[in-house]
N, C-alpha and C. Protein backbone atom coordinates (compact mmCIF):
# COMPACT_ATOMS: atom_id res chain seq x y z
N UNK A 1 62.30 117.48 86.76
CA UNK A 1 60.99 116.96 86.46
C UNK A 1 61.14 115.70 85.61
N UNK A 2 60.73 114.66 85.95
CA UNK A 2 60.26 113.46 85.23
C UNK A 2 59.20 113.41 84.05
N UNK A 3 59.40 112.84 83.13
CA UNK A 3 58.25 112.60 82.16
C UNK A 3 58.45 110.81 81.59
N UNK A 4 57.82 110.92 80.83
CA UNK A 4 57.50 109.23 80.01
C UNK A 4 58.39 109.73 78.85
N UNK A 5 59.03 108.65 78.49
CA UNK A 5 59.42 108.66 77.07
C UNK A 5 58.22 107.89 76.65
N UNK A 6 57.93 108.67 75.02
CA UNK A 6 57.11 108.64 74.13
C UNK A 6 57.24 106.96 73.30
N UNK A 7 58.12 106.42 73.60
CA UNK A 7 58.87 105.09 72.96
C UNK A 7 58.17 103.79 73.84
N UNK A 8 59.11 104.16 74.73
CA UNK A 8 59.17 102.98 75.50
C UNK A 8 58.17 102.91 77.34
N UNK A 9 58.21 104.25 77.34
CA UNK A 9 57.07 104.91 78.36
C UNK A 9 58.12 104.56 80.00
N UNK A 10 59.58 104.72 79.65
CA UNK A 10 60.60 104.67 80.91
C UNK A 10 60.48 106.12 81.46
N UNK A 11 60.25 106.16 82.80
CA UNK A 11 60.48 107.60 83.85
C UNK A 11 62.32 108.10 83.10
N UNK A 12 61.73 109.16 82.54
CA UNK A 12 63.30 109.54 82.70
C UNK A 12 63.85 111.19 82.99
N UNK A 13 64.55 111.93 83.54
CA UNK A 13 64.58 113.67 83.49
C UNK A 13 64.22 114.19 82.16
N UNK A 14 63.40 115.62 82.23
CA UNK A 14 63.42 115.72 81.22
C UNK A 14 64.83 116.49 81.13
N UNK A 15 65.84 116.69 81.47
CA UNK A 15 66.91 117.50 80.80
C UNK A 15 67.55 116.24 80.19
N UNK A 16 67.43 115.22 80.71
CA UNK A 16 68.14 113.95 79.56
C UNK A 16 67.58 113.50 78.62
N UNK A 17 66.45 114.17 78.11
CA UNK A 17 65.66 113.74 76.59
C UNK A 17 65.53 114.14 75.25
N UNK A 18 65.63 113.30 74.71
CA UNK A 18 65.51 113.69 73.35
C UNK A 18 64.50 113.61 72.19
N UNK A 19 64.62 115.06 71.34
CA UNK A 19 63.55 114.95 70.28
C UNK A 19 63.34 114.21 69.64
N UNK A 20 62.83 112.94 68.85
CA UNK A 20 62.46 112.44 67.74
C UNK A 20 61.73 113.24 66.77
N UNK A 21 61.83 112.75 65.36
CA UNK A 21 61.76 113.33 64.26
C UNK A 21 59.95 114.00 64.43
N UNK A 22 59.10 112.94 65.27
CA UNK A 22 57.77 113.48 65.63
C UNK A 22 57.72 114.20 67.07
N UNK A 23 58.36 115.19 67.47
CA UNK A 23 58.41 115.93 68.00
C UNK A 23 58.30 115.60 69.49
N UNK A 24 58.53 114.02 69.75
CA UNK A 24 58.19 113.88 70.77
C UNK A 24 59.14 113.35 71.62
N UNK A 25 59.26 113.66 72.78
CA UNK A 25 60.16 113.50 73.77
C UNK A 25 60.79 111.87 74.48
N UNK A 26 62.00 111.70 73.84
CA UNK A 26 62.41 110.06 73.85
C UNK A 26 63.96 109.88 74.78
N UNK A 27 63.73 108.71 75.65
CA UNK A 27 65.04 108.43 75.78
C UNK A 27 66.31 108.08 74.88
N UNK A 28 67.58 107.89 75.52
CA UNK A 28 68.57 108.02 74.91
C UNK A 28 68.90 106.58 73.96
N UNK A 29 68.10 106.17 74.72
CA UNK A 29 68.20 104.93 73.84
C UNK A 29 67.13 104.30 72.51
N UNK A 30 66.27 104.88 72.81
CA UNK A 30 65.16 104.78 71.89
C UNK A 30 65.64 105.72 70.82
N UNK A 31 66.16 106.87 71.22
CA UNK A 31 66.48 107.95 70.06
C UNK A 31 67.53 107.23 69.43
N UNK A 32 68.59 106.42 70.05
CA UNK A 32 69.97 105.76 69.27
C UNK A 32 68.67 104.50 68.13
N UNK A 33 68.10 103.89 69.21
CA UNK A 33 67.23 102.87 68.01
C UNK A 33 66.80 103.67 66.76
N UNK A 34 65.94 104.54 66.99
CA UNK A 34 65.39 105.19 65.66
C UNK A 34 66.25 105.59 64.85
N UNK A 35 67.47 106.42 65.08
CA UNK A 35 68.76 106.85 64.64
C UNK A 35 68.92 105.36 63.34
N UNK A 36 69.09 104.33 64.47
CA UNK A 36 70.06 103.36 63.98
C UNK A 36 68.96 102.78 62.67
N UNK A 37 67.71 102.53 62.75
CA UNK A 37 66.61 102.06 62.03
C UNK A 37 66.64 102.56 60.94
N UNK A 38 66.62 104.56 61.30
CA UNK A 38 66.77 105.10 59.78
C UNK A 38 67.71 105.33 58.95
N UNK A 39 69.05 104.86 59.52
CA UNK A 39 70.47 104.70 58.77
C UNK A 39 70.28 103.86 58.07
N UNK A 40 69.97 102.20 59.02
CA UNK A 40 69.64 100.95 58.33
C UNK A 40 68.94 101.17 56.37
N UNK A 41 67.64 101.89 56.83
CA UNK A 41 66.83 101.94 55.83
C UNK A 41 67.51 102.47 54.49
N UNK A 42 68.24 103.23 55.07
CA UNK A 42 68.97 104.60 54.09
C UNK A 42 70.09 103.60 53.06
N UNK A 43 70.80 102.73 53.82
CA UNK A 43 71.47 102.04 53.47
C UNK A 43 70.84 100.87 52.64
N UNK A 44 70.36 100.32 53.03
CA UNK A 44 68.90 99.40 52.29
C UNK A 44 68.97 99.82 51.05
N UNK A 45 68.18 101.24 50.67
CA UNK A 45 67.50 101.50 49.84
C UNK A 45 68.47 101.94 48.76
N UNK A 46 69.98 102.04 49.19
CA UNK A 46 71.38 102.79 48.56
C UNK A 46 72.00 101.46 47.98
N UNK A 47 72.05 99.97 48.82
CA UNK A 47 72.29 98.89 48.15
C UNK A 47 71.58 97.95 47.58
N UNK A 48 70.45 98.61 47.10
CA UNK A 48 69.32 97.82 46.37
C UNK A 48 69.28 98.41 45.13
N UNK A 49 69.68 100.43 45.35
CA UNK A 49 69.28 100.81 43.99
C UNK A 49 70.88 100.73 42.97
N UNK A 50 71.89 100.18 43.68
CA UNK A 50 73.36 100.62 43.15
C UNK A 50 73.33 99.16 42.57
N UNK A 51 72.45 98.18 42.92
CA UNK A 51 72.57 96.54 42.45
C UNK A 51 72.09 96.67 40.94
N UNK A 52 70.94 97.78 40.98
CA UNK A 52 69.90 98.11 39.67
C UNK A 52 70.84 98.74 38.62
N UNK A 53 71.25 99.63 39.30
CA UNK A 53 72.66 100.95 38.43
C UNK A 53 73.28 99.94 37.77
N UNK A 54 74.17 99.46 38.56
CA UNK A 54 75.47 98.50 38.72
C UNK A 54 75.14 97.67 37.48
N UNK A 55 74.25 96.89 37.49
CA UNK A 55 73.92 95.60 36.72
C UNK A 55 73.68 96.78 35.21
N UNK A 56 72.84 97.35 35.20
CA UNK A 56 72.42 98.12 33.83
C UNK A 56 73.95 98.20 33.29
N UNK A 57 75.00 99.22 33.77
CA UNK A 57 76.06 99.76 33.29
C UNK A 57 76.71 97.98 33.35
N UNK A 58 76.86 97.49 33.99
CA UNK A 58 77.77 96.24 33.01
C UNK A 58 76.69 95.64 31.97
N UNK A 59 76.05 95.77 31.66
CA UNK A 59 75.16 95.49 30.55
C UNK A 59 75.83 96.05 29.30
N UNK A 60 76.64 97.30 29.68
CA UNK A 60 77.44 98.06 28.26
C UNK A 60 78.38 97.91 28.36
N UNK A 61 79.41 97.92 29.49
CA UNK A 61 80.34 98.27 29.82
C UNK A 61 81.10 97.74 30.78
N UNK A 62 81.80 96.17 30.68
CA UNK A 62 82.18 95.29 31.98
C UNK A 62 83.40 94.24 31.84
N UNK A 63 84.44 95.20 32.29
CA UNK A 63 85.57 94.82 31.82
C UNK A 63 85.89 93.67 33.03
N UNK A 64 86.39 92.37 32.46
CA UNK A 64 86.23 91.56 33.03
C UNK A 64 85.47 90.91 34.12
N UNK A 65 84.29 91.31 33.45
CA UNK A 65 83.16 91.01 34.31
C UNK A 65 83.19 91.80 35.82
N UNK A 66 83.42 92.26 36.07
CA UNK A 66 83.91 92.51 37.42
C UNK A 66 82.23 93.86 38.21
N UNK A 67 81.75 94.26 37.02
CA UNK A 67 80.59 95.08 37.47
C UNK A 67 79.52 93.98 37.58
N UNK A 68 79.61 92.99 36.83
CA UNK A 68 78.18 91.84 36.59
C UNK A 68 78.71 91.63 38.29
N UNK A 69 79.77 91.50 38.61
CA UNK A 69 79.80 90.16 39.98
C UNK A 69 79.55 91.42 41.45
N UNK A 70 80.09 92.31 41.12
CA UNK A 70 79.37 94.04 41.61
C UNK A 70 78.11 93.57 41.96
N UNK A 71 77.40 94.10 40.76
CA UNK A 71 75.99 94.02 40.52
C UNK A 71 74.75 92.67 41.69
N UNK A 72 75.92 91.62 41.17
CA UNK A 72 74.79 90.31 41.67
C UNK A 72 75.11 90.30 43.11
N UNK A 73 76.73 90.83 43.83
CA UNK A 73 76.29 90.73 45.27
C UNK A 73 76.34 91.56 46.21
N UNK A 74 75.57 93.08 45.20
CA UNK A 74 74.66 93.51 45.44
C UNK A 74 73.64 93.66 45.96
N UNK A 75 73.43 92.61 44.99
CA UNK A 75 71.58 91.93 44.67
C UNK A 75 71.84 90.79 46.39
N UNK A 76 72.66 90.21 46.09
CA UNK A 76 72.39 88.72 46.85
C UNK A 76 72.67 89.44 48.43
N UNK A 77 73.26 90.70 48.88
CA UNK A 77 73.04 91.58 49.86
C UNK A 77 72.13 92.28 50.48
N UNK A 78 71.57 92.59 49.66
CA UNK A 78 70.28 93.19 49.98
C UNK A 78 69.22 92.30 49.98
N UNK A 79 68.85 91.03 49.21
CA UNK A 79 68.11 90.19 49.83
C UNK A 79 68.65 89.30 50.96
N UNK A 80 69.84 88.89 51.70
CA UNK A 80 69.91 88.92 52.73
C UNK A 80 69.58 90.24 54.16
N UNK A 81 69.53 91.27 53.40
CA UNK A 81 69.51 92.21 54.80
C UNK A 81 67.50 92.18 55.06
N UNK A 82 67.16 91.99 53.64
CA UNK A 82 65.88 92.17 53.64
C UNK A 82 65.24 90.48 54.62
N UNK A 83 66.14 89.73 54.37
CA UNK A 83 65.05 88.39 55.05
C UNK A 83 65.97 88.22 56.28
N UNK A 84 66.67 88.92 56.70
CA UNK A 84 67.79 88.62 58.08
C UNK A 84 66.88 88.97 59.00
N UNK A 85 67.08 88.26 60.36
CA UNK A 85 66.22 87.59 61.36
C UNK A 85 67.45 88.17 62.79
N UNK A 86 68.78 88.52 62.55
CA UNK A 86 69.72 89.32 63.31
C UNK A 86 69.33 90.31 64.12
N UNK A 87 69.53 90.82 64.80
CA UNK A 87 69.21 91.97 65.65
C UNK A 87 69.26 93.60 64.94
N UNK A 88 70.82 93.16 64.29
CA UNK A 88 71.29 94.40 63.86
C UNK A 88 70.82 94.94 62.60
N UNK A 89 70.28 93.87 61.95
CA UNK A 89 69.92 93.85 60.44
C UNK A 89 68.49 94.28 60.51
N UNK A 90 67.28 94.52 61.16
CA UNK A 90 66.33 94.24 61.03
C UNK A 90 65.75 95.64 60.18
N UNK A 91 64.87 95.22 59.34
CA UNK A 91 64.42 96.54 58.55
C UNK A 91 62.59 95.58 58.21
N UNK A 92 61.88 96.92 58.92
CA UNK A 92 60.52 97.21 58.72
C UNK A 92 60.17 96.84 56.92
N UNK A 93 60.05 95.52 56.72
CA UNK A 93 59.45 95.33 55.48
C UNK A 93 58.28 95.77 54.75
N UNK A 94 58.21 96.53 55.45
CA UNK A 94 56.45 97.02 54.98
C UNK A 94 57.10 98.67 53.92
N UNK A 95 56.35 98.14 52.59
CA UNK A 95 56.42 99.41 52.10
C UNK A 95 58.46 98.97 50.95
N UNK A 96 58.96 97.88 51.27
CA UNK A 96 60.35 97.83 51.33
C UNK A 96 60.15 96.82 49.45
N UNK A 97 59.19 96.37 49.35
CA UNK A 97 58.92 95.52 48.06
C UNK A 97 59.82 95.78 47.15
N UNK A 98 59.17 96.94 47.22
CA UNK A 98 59.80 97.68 45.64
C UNK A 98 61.37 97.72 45.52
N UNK A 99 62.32 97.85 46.65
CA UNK A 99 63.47 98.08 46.55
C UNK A 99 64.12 96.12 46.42
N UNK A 100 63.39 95.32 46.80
CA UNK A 100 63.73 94.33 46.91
C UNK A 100 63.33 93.59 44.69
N UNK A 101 62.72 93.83 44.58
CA UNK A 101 62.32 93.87 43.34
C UNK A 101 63.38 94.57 42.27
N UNK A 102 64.03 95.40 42.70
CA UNK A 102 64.93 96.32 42.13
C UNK A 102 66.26 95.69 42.21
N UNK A 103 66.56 94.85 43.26
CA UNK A 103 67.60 94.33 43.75
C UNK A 103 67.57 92.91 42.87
N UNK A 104 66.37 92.33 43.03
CA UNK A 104 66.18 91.18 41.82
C UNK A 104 66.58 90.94 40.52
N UNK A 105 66.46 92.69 40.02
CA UNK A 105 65.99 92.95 38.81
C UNK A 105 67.75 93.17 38.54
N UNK A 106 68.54 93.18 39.23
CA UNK A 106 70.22 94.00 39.41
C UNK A 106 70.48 92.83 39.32
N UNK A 107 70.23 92.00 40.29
CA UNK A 107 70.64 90.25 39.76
C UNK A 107 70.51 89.52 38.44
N UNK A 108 69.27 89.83 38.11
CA UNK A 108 69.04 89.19 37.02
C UNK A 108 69.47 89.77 35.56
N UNK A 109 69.62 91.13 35.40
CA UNK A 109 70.50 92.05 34.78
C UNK A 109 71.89 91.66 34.36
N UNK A 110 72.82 91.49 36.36
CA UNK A 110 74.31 91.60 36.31
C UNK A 110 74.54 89.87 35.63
N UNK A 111 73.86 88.92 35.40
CA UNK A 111 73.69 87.63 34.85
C UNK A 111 73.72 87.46 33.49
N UNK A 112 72.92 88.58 32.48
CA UNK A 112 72.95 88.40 31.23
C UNK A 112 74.55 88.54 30.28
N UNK A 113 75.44 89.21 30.95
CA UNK A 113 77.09 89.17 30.48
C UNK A 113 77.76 87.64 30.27
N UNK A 114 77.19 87.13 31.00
CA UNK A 114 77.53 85.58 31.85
C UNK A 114 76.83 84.55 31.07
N UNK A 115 75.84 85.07 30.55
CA UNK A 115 74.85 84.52 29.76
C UNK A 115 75.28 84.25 28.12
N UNK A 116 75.39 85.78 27.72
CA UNK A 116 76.10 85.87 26.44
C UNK A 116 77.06 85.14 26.02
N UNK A 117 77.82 84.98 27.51
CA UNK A 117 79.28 84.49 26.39
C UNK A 117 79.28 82.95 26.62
N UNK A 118 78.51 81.88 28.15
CA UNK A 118 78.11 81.18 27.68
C UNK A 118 77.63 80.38 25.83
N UNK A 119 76.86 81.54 26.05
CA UNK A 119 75.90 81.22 24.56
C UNK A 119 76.79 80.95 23.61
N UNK A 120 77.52 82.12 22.91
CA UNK A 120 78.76 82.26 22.50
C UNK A 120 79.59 81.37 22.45
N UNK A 121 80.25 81.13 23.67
CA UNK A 121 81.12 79.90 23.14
C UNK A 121 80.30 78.54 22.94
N UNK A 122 79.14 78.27 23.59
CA UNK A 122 78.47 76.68 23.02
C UNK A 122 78.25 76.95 21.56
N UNK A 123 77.27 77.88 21.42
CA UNK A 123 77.22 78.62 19.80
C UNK A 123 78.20 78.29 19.24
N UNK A 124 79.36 78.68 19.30
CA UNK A 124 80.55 78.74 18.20
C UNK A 124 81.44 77.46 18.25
N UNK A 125 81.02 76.80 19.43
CA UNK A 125 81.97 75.57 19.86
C UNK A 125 81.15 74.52 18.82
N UNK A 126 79.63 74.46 18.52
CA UNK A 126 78.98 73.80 17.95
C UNK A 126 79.01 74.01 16.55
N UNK A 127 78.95 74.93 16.20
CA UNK A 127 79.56 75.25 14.71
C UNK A 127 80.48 75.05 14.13
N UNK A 128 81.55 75.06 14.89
CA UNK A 128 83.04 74.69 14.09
C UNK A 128 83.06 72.67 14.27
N UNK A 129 81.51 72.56 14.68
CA UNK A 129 82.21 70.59 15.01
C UNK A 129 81.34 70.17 13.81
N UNK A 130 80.57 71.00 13.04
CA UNK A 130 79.49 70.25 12.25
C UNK A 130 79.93 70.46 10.63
C-alpha cells in the first residue's frame, strides 16, 4: 500500500516509512533531514552555552589564557553557525536569540583576561616613566 509522506507529500510504501517525532508517517529522507536539523540544534545550543561556561571559568581561572581563546571561538562559532547561509549549517532562527546572546555574552566575558593585563601593563608601564 502506498501513502503520502507527511513532509514532502512523495508516494512512497508504507513498509518503507518512518515515524517522526509527531507521529506522522515520513520518508527516509525527510526523517534523515529532521534527524539531522535536531542534532544541528542540539549542538547549537551545547556550543553557545560552553562559550558562556567557558568564558565565566577563565574569568577565575586561565592559565595561559588558553580558556579566554576557548571561550571567544566559541563565541565566534556559534555566531557563524547562527548567520551561515551553507546547506549543512542551517538552523531555524526563530526562538534561537537567546542562545546567540549567550554566545555574545562568552565573547565578551572570554575578553576581559586580555583586558586586564593590557591595562596592567600600560598602567604600570606609565607609572614607572613619571
Amino acid at each position: 500500500m502506498t501513502i503520502a509522506c507527511a513532509a514532502c507529500k512523495k508516494q512512497i510504501q508504507e513498509s518503507q516509512s518512518n515515524y517522526n517525532d509527531a507521529g506522522e508517517q515520513v520518508c527516509d529522507s525527510c526523517f534523515e533531514q529532521e534527524d539531522l536539523q535536531k542534532n544541528m540544534l542540539k549542538g547549537f545550543h551545547q556550543v553557545a552555552s560552553g562559550s558562556f561556561s567557558v568564558s565565566v571559568l577563565s574569568f577565575f581561572f586561565n592559565p595561559f589564557f588558553i580558556l579566554s581563546i576557548i571561550a571567544i571561538s566559541s563565541g565566534l562559532q556559534t555566531i557563524r553557525i547562527f548567520f551561515s547561509k551553507e546547506k549543512d549549517y542551517v538552523i531555524d532562527a526563530k526562538g534561537q536569540a537567546g542562545y546567540l546572546i549567550l554566545a555574545c555574552l562568552g565573547i565578551l566575558i572570554g575578553l576581559l583576561p586580555f583586558v586586564q593585563v593590557f591595562l596592567a601593563l600600560a598602567l604600570g608601564t606609565s607609572a614607572t616613566q613619571q
